[in-house]
Protein backbone atom coordinates (compact mmCIF):
# COMPACT_ATOMS: atom_id res chain seq x y z
CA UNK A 1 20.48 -7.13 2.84
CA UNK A 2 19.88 -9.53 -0.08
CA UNK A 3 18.29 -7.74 -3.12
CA UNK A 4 15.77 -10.44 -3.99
CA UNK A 5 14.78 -10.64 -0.23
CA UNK A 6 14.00 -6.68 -0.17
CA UNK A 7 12.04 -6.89 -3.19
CA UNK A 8 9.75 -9.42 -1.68
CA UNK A 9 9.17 -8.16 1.62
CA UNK A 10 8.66 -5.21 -0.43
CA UNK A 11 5.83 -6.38 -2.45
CA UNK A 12 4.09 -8.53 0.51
CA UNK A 13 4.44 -5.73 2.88
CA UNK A 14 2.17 -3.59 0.52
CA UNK A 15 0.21 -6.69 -0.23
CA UNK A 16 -1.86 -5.97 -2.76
CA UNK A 17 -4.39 -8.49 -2.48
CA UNK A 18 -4.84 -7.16 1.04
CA UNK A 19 -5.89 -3.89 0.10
CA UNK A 20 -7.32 -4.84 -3.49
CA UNK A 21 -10.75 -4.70 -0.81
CA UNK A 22 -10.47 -1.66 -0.21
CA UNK A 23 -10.45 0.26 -3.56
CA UNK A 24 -13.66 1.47 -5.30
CA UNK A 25 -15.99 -1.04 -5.74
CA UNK A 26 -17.25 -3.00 -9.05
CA UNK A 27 -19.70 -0.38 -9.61
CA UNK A 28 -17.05 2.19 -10.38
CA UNK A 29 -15.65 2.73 -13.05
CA UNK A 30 -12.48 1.46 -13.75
CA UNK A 31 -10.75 4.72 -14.94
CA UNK A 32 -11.07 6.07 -11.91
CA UNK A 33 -10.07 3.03 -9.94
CA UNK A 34 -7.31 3.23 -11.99
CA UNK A 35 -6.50 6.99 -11.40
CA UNK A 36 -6.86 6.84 -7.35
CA UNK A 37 -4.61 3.78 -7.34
CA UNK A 38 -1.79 5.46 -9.67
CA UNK A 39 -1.93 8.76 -7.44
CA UNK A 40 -1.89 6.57 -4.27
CA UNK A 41 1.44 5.13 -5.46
CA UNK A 42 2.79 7.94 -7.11
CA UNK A 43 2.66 10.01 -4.13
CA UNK A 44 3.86 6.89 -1.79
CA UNK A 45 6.75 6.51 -4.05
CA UNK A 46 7.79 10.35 -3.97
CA UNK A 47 7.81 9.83 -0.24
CA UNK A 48 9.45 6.57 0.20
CA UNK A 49 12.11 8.17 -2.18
CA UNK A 50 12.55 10.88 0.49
CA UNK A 51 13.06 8.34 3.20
CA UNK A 52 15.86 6.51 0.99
CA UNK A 53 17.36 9.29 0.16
CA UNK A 54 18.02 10.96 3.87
CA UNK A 55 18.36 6.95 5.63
CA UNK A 56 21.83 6.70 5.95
CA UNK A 57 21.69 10.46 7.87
CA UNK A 58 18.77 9.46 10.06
CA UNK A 59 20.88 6.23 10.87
CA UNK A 60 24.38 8.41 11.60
CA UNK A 61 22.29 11.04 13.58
CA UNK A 62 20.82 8.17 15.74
CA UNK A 63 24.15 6.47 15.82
CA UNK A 64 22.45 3.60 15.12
CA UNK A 65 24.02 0.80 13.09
CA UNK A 66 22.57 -0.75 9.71
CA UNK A 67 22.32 -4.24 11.34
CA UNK A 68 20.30 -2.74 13.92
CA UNK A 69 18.02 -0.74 11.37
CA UNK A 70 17.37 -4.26 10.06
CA UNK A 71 16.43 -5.81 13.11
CA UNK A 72 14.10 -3.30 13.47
CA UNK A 73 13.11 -3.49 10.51
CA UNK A 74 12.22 -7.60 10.78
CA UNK A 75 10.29 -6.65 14.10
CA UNK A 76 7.45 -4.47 12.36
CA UNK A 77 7.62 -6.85 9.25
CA UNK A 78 6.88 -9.50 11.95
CA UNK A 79 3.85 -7.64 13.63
CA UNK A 80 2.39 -6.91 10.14
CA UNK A 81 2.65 -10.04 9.11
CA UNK A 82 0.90 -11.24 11.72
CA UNK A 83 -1.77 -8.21 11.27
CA UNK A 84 -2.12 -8.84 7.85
CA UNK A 85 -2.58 -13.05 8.39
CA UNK A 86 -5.20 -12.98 11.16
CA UNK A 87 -7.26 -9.57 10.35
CA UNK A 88 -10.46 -9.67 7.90
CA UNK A 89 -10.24 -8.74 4.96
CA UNK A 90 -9.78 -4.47 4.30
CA UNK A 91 -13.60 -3.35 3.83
CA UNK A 92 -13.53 -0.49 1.40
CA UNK A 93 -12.37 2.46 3.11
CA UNK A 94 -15.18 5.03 3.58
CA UNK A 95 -12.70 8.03 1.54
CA UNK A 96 -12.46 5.83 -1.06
CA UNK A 97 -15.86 5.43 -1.99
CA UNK A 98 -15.95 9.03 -1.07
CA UNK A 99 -18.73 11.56 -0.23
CA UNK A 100 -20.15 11.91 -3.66
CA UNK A 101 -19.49 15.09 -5.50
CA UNK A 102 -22.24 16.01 -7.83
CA UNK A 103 -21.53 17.60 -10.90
CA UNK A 104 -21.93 21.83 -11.07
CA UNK A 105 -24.60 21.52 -13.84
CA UNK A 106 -26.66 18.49 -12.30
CA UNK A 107 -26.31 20.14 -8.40
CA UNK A 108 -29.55 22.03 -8.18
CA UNK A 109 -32.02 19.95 -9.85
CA UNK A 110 -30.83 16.97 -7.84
CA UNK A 111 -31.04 18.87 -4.65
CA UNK A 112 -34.51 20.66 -5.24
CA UNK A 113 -36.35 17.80 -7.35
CA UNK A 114 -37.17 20.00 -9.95
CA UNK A 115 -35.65 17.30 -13.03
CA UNK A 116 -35.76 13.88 -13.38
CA UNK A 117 -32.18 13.59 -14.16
CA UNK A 118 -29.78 12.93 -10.62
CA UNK A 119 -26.90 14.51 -10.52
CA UNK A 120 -23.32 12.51 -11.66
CA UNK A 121 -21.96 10.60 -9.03
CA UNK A 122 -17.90 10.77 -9.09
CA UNK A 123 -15.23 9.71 -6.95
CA UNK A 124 -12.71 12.01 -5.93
CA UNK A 125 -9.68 11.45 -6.80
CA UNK A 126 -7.53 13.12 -4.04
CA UNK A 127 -8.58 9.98 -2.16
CA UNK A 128 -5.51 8.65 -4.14
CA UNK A 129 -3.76 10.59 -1.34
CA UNK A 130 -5.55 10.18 1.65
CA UNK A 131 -6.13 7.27 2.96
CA UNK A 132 -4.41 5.39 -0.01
CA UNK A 133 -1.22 6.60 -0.17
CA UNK A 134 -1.25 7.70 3.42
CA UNK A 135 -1.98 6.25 5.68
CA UNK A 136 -2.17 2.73 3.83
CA UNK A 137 0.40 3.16 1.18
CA UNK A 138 3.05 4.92 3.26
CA UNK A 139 3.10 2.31 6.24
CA UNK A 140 5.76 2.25 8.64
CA UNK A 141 6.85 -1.27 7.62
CA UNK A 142 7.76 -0.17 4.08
CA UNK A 143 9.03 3.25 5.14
CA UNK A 144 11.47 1.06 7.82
CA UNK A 145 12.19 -1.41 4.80
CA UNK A 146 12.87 1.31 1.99
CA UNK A 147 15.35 2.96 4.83
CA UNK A 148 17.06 -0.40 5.49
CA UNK A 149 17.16 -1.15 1.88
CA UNK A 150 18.65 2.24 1.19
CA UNK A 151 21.75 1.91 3.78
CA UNK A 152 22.26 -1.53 2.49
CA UNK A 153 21.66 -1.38 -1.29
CA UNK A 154 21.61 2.04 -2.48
CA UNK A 155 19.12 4.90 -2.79
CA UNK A 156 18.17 3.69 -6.39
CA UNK A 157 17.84 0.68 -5.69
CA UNK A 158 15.56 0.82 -2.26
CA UNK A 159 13.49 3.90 -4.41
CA UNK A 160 13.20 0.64 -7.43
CA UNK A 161 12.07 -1.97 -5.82
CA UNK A 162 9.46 0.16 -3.40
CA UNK A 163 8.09 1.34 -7.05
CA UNK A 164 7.99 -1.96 -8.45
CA UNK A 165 6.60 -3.25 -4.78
CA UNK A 166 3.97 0.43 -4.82
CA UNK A 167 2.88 -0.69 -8.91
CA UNK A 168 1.19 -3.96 -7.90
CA UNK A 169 -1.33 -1.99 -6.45
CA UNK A 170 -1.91 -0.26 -9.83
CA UNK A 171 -2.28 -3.44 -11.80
CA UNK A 172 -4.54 -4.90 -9.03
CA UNK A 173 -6.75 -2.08 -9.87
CA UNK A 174 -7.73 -3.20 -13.49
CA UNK A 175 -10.11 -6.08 -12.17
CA UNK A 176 -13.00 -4.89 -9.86
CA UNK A 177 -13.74 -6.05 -6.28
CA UNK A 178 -15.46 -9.24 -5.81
CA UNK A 179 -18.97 -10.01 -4.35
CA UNK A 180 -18.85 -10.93 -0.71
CA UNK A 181 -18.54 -14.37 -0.02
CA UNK A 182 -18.11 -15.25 -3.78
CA UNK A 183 -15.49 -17.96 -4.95
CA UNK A 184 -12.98 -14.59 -5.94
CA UNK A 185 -13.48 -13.05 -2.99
CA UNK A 186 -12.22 -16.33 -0.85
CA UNK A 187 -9.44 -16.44 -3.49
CA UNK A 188 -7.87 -13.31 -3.09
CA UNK A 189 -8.13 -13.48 1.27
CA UNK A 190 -5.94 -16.48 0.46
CA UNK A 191 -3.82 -14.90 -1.68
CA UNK A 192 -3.57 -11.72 0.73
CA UNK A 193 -2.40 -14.63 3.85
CA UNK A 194 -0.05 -15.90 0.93
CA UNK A 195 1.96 -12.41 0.89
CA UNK A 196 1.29 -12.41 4.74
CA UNK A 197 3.44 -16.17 5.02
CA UNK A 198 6.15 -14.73 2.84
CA UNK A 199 5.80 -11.39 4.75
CA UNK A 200 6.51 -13.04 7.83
CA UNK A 201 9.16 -15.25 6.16
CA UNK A 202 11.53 -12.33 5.10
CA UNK A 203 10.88 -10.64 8.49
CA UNK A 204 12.81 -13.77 10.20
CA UNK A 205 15.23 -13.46 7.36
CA UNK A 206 15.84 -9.33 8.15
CA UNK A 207 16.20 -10.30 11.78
CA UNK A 208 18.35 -13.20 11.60
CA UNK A 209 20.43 -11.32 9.05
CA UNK A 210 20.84 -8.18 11.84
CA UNK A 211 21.45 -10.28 14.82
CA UNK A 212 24.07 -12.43 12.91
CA UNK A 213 25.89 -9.13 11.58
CA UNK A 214 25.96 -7.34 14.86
């Protein structure tokens, strides 16, 4: 497998712009949008780590051959490229905007009335885990790539270039999401069926690769 072709089906199978949607809104504050994304791909990264670093035994257990691995690998590339080109736009997840956790001091007076003052609104931020860095994060199309990647490259490298691919989501998390239907919000659906046509571009590549090496 061809190290600039993992690295970009790496970063267009997590696809940022894709799931840029579905963090916190522009009403939150950026700290924390920042925080949930950075444990979201933290965590992912610990795991896809794992997966690189017992591939080539889950490949000699199956007796399954690394050209194979990458055909497989090309074939769930394929489908979520597809998935990712035709779907709507990720609305924020419901986790992510979370059930709001009020703050001790604030709980009471909120709840009974009894003060004027609400109580704080936060977001939690073990939503970094769930759903962000699984089940969105930790999709079976990276986890397939890191393990192909791994077998073909190297565990550091495969563990690399899914951190590199897991960090875009990090910086996409400094700029708020946009208004529905505003000029940004068109702009990044295009850029998420962008990653999508490259997506579905190194998919061919993985598969033509396998079936020309078997």
């Amino acid at each position: 497998m061809n190290q600039t072709l993992a690295l970009v089906a790496a970063i267009t199978a997590v696809n940022p712009a894709r799931l840029h949607p579905a963090l916190p809104a522009a009403r939150e504050n950026r700290k924390e949008r920042l925080q949930i994304a950075a444990i979201g791909a933290l965590t992912a990264t610990v795991g896809l780590g794992g997966i690189a670093l017992v591939a080539q035994n889950v490949n000699d257990a199956l007796d399954v051959s690394a050209a194979t691995t990458r055909i497989a690998v090309g074939v769930v590339l394929l489908l979520s490229a597809g998935r990712d080109f035709f779907a709507a736009p990720i609305s924020p997840v419901p986790s992510l905007i979370s059930p709001p956790l009020l703050s001790p001091s604030r709980t009471s007076e909120s709840t009974t009335g009894t003060a004027g003052t609400a109580g704080t609104v936060k977001t939690s931020l073990a939503t970094g885990l769930v759903p962000l860095a699984f089940p969105l994060l930790l999709a079976p199309g990276l986890g397939l790539l890191t393990m192909s990647a791994s077998i073909d490259e190297g565990v550091f490298f495969a563990t690399a270039a899914a951190a590199f691919a897991l960090s875009t989501v990090v910086g996409s998390a400094f700029f708020p999401s946009a208004e529905p239907e505003s000029v940004l919000a068109c702009a990044t659906t295009g850029a998420a069926r962008f990653c999508a046509a490259l997506l579905l571009l190194c998919a061919t590549g993985l598969i033509v690769d396998g079936i020309f090496d078997i």
